[in-house]
Protein backbone atom coordinates (compact mmCIF):
# COMPACT_ATOMS: atom_id res chain seq x y z
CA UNK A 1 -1.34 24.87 -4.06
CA UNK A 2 -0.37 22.93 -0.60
CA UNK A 3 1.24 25.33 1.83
CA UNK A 4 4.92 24.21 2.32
CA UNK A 5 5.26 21.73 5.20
CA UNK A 6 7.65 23.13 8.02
CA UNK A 7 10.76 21.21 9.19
CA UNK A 8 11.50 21.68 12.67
CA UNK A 9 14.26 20.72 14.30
CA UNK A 10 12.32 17.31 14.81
CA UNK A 11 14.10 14.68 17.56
CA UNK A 12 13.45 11.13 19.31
CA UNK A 13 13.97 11.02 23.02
CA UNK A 14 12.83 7.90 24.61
CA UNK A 15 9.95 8.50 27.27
CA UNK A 16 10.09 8.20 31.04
CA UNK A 17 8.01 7.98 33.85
CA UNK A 18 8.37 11.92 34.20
CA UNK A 19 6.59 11.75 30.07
CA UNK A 20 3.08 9.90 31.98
CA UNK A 21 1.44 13.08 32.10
CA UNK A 22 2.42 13.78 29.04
CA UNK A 23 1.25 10.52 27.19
CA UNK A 24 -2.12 11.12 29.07
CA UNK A 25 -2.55 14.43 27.38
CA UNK A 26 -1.61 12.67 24.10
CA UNK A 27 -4.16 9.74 24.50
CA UNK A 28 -6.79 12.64 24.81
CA UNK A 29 -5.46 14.28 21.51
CA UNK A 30 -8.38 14.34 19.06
CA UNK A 31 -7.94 11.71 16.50
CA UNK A 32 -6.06 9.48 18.63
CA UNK A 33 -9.29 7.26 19.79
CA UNK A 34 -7.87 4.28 17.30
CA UNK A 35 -5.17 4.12 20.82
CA UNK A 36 -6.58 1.03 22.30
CA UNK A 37 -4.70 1.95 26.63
CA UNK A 38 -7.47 2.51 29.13
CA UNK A 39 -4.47 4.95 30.89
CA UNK A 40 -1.06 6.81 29.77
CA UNK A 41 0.13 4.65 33.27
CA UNK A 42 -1.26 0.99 31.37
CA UNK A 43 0.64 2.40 27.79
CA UNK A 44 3.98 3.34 29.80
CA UNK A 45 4.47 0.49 31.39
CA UNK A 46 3.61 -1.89 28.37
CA UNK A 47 6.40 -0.86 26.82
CA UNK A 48 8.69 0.03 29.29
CA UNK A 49 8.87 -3.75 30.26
CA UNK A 50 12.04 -4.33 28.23
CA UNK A 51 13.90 -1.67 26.43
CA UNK A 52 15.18 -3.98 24.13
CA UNK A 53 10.82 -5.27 23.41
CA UNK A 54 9.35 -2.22 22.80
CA UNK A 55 9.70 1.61 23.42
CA UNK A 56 7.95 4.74 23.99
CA UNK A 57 9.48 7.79 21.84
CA UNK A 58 8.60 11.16 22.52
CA UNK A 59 8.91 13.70 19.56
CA UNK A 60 9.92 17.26 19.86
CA UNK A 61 9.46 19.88 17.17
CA UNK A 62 12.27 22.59 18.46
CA UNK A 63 12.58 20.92 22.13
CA UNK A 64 9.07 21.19 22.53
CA UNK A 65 7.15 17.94 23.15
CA UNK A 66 4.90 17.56 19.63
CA UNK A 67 3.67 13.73 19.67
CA UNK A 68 4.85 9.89 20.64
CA UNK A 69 5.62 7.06 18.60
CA UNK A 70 5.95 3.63 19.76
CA UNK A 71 7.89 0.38 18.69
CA UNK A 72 7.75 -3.02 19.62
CA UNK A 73 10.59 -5.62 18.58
CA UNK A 74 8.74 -8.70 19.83
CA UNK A 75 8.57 -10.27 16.51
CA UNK A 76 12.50 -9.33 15.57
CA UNK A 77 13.71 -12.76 16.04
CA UNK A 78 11.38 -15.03 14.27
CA UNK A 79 10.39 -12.36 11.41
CA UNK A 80 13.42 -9.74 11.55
CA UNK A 81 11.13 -7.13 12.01
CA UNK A 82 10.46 -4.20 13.98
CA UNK A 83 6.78 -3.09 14.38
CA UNK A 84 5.71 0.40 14.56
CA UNK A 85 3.04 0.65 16.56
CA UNK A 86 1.66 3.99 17.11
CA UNK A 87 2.62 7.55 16.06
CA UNK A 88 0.98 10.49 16.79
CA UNK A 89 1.15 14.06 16.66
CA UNK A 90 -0.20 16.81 18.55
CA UNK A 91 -3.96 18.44 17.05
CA UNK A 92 -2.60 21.55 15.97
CA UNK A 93 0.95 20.45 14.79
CA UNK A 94 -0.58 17.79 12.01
CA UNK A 95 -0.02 18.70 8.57
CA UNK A 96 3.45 19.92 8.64
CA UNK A 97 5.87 17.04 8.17
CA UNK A 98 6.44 16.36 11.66
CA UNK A 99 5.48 12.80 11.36
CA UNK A 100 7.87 11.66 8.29
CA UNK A 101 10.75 13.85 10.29
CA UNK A 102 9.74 11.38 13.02
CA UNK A 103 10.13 8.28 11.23
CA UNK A 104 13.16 9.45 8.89
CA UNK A 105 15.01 10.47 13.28
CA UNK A 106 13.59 6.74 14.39
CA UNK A 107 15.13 4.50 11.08
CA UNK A 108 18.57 6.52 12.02
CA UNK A 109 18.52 5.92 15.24
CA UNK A 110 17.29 1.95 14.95
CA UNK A 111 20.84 1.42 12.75
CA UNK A 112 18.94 -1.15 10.93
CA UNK A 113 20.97 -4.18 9.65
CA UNK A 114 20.33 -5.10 6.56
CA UNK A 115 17.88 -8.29 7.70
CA UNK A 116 15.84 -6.34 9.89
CA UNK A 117 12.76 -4.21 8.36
CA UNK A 118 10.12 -1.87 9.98
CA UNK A 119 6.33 -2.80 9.50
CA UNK A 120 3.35 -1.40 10.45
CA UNK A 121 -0.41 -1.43 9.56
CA UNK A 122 -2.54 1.28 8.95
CA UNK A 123 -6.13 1.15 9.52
CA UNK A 124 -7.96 1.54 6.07
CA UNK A 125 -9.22 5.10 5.15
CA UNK A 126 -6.19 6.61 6.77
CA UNK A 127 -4.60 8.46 4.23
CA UNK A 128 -2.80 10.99 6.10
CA UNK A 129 -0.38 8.07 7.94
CA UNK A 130 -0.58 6.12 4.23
CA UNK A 131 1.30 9.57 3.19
CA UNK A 132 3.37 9.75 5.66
CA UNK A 133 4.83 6.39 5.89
CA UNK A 134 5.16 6.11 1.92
CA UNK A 135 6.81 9.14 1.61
CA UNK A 136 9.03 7.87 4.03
CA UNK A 137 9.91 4.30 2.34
CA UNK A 138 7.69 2.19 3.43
CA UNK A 139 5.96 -0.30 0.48
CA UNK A 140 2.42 -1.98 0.90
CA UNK A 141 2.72 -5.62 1.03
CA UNK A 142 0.73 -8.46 1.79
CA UNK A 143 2.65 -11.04 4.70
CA UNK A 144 0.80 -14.17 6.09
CA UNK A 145 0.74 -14.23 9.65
CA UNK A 146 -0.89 -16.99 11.85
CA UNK A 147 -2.53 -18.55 8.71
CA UNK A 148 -3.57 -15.19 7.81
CA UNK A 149 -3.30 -12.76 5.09
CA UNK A 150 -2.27 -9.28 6.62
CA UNK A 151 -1.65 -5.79 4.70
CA UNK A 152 1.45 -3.90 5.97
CA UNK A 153 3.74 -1.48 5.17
CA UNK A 154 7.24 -2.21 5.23
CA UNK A 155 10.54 -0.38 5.29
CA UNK A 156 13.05 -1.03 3.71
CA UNK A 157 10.58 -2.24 0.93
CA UNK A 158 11.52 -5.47 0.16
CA UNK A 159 12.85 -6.60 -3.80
């Protein structure tokens, strides 16, 4: 039987320049080598460049700092959608349902209208985020994009 997962008092805060030490220490997390920023410094200011683009959210379990996730909303206007990027959780904090707390804080906080969706990909093999972003909402689905066929998750799923 799975141990039951643990609810913290799980929040969003978005990240600042004081959070670069912190976002170093997260690229160095084991398991977060799919993170394709040579430095926390290159990752901050990618999406710090427009707070209305893309932004850096810190996660705290209990006011303590326990992962990041990122979104990006360069795609909002042409395709009403709002990517998430990345989201990761600290080593010895996975497991516990800090991740789909994340994501339940981030789609109240985003205030979604009704013609904008999150999206994301998730590289294959990756169960654990599969879980966590299906138990969430979020529906596979197939989307071209440039020509291309691309797998996705969406949320909300669409009819």
């Amino acid at each position: 039987m799975e141990p039951e997962k643990i609810q913290r008092n799980i929040k969003l805060r978005a990240a600042s320049r004081l959070d670069v030490k912190l976002l170093h220490d997260l690229l160095h997390e084991p398991g977060s080598e799919w993170l394709d920023y040579e430095s926390a410094q290159e990752m901050f200011e990618y999406y710090s460049r427009d707070a209305e683009l893309a932004r850096i959210y810190i996660i705290t379990a209990d006011g303590s700092a326990a992962g990041m996730l990122t979104v990006n909303s360069e795609d909002r206007e042409l395709h009403n959608v709002i990517d998430v990027d990345h989201i990761l959780v600290r080593e010895p904090m996975r497991g516990n349902g800090i991740g789909r707390a994340a994501l339940t804080e981030l789609v109240k906080l985003l205030e979604l209208s009704p013609d904008v969706r999150l999206r994301t990909q998730i590289k294959p093999g990756n169960t654990r985020s599969v879980n966590c972003f299906t138990s969430v909402g979020f529906k596979k689905r197939f989307e071209k994009v440039n020509g291309l066929r691309q797998m996705y998750y969406i949320y909300p799923a669409a009819p």
